[in-house]
C-alpha atoms as a PDB file:
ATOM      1  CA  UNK A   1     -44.627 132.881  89.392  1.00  0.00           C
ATOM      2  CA  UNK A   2     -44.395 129.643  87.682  1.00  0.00           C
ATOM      3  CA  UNK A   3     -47.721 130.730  85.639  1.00  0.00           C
ATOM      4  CA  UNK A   4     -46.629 133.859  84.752  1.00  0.00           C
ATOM      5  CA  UNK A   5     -43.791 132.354  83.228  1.00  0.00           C
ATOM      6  CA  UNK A   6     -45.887 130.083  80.986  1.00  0.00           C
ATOM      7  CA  UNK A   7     -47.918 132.854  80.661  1.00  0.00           C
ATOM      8  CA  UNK A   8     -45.035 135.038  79.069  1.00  0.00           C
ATOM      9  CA  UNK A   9     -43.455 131.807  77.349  1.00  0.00           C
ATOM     10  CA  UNK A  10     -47.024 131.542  75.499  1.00  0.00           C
ATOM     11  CA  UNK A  11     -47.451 135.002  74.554  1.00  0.00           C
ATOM     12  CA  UNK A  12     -43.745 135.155  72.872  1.00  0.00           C
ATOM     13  CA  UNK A  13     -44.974 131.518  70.979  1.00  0.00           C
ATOM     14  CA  UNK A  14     -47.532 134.526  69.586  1.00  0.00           C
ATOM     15  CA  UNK A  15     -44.736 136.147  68.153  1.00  0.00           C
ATOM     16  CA  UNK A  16     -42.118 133.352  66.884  1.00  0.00           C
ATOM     17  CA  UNK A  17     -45.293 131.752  64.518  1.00  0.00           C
ATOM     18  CA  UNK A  18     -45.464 134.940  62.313  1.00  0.00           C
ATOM     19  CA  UNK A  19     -43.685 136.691  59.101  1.00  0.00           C
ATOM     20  CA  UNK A  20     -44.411 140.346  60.315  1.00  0.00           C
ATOM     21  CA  UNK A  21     -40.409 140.116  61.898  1.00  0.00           C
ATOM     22  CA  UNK A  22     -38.310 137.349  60.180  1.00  0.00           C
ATOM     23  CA  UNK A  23     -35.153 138.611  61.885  1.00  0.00           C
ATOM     24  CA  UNK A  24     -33.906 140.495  64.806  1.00  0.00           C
ATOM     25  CA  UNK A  25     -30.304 142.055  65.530  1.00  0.00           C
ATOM     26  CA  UNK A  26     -27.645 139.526  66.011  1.00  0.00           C
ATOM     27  CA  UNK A  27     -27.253 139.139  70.226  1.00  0.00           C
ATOM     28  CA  UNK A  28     -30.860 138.368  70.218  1.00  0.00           C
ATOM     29  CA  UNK A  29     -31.057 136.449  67.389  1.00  0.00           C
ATOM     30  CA  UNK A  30     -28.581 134.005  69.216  1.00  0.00           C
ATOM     31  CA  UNK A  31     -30.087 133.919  72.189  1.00  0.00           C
ATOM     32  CA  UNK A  32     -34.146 133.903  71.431  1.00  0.00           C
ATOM     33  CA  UNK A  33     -36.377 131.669  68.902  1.00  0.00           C
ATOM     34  CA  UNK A  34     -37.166 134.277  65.979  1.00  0.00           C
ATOM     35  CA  UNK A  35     -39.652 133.469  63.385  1.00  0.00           C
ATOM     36  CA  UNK A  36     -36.637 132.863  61.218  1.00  0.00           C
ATOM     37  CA  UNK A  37     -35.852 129.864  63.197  1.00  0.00           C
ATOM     38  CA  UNK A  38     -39.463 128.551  64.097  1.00  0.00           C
ATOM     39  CA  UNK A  39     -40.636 127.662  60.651  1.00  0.00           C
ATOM     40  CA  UNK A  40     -41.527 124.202  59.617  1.00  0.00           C
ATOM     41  CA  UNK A  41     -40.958 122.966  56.146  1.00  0.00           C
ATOM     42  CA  UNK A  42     -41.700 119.302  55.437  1.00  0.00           C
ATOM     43  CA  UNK A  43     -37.635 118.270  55.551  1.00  0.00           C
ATOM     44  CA  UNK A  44     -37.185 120.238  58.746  1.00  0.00           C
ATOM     45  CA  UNK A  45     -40.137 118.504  61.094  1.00  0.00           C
ATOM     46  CA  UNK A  46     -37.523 117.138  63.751  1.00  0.00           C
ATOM     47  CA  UNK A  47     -35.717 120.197  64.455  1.00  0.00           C
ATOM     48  CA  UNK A  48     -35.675 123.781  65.788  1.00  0.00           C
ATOM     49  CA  UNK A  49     -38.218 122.669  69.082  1.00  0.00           C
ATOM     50  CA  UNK A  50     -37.158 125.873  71.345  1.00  0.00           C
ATOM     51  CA  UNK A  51     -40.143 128.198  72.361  1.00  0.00           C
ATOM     52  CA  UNK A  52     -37.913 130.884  73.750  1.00  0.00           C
ATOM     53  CA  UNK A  53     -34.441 130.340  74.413  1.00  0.00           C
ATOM     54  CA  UNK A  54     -32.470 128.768  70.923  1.00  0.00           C
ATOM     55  CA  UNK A  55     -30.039 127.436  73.485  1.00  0.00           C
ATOM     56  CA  UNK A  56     -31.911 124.565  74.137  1.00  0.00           C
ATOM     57  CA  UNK A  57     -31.654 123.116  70.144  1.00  0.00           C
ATOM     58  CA  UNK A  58     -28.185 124.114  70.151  1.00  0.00           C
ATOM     59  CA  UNK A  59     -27.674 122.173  73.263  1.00  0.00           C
ATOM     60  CA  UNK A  60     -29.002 118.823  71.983  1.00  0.00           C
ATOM     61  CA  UNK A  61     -28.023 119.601  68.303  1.00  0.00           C
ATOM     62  CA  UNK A  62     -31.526 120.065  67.061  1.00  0.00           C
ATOM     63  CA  UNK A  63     -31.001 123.282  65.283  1.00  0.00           C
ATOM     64  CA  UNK A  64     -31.395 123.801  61.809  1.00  0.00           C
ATOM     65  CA  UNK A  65     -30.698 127.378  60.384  1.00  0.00           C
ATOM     66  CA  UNK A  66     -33.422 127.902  57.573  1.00  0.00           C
ATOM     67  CA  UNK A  67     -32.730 127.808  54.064  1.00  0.00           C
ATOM     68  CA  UNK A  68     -35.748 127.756  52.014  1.00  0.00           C
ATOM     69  CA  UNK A  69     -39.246 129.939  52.961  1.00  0.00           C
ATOM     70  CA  UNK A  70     -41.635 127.870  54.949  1.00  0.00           C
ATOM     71  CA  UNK A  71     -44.354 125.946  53.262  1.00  0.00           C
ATOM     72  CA  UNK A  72     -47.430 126.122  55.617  1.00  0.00           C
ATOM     73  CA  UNK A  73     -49.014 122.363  54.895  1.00  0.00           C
ATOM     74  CA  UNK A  74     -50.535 119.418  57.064  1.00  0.00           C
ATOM     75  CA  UNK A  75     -48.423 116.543  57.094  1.00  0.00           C
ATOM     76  CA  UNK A  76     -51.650 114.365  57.332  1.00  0.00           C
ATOM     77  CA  UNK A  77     -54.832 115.338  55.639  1.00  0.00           C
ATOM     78  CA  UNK A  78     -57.643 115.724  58.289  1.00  0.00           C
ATOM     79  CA  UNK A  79     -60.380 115.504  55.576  1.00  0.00           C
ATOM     80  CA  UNK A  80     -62.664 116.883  58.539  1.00  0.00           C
ATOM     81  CA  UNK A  81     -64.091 120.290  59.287  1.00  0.00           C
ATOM     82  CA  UNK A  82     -65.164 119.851  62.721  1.00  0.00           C
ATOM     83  CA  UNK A  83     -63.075 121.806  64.869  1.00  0.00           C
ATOM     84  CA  UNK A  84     -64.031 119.683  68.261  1.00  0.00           C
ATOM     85  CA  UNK A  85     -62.710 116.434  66.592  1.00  0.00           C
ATOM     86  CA  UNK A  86     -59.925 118.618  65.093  1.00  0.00           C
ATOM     87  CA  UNK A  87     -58.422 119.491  68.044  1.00  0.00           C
ATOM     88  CA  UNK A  88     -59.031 116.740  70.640  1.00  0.00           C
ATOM     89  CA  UNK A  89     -57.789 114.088  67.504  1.00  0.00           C
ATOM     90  CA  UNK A  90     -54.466 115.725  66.489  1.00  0.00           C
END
């Protein structure tokens, strides 16, 4: 049970890093991380952590409504293009 949840956690992650739905109607969009409050922009690094429930950052005071549209950078340049060292280094 306790991989199925992960499971189900992972596959709405799939859904809260994408642009196709910024917003959905307002009881869920209190309740569940939506892509409009997933983003990451540079000045917003240290907030908005939930993966399903937006509870959580409004728990600890972590949430940060958006503002501007998300900037997809790195924060560090890799300056590497093997994807081995990519992902076991980061």
């Amino acid at each position: 049970m306790v991989a199925g949840a992960g499971a189900v956690a992972t596959i709405y992650a799939l859904f809260t890093d994408t642009e196709v739905v910024r917003k959905l109607a307002a009881p869920f969009e209190r309740l569940l991380v939506t892509p409009a409050h997933h983003g990451s922009n540079l000045e917003d690094v240290d907030r908005n952590y939930g993966n399903v429930l937006i509870v959580w950052d409004l728990l600890f005071g972590t949430f940060e409504p958006e503002m501007a549209p998300v900037r997809y950078e790195l924060l560090i340049n890799i300056n590497n293009h093997n994807l081995l060292r990519i992902a076991l280094t980061e």
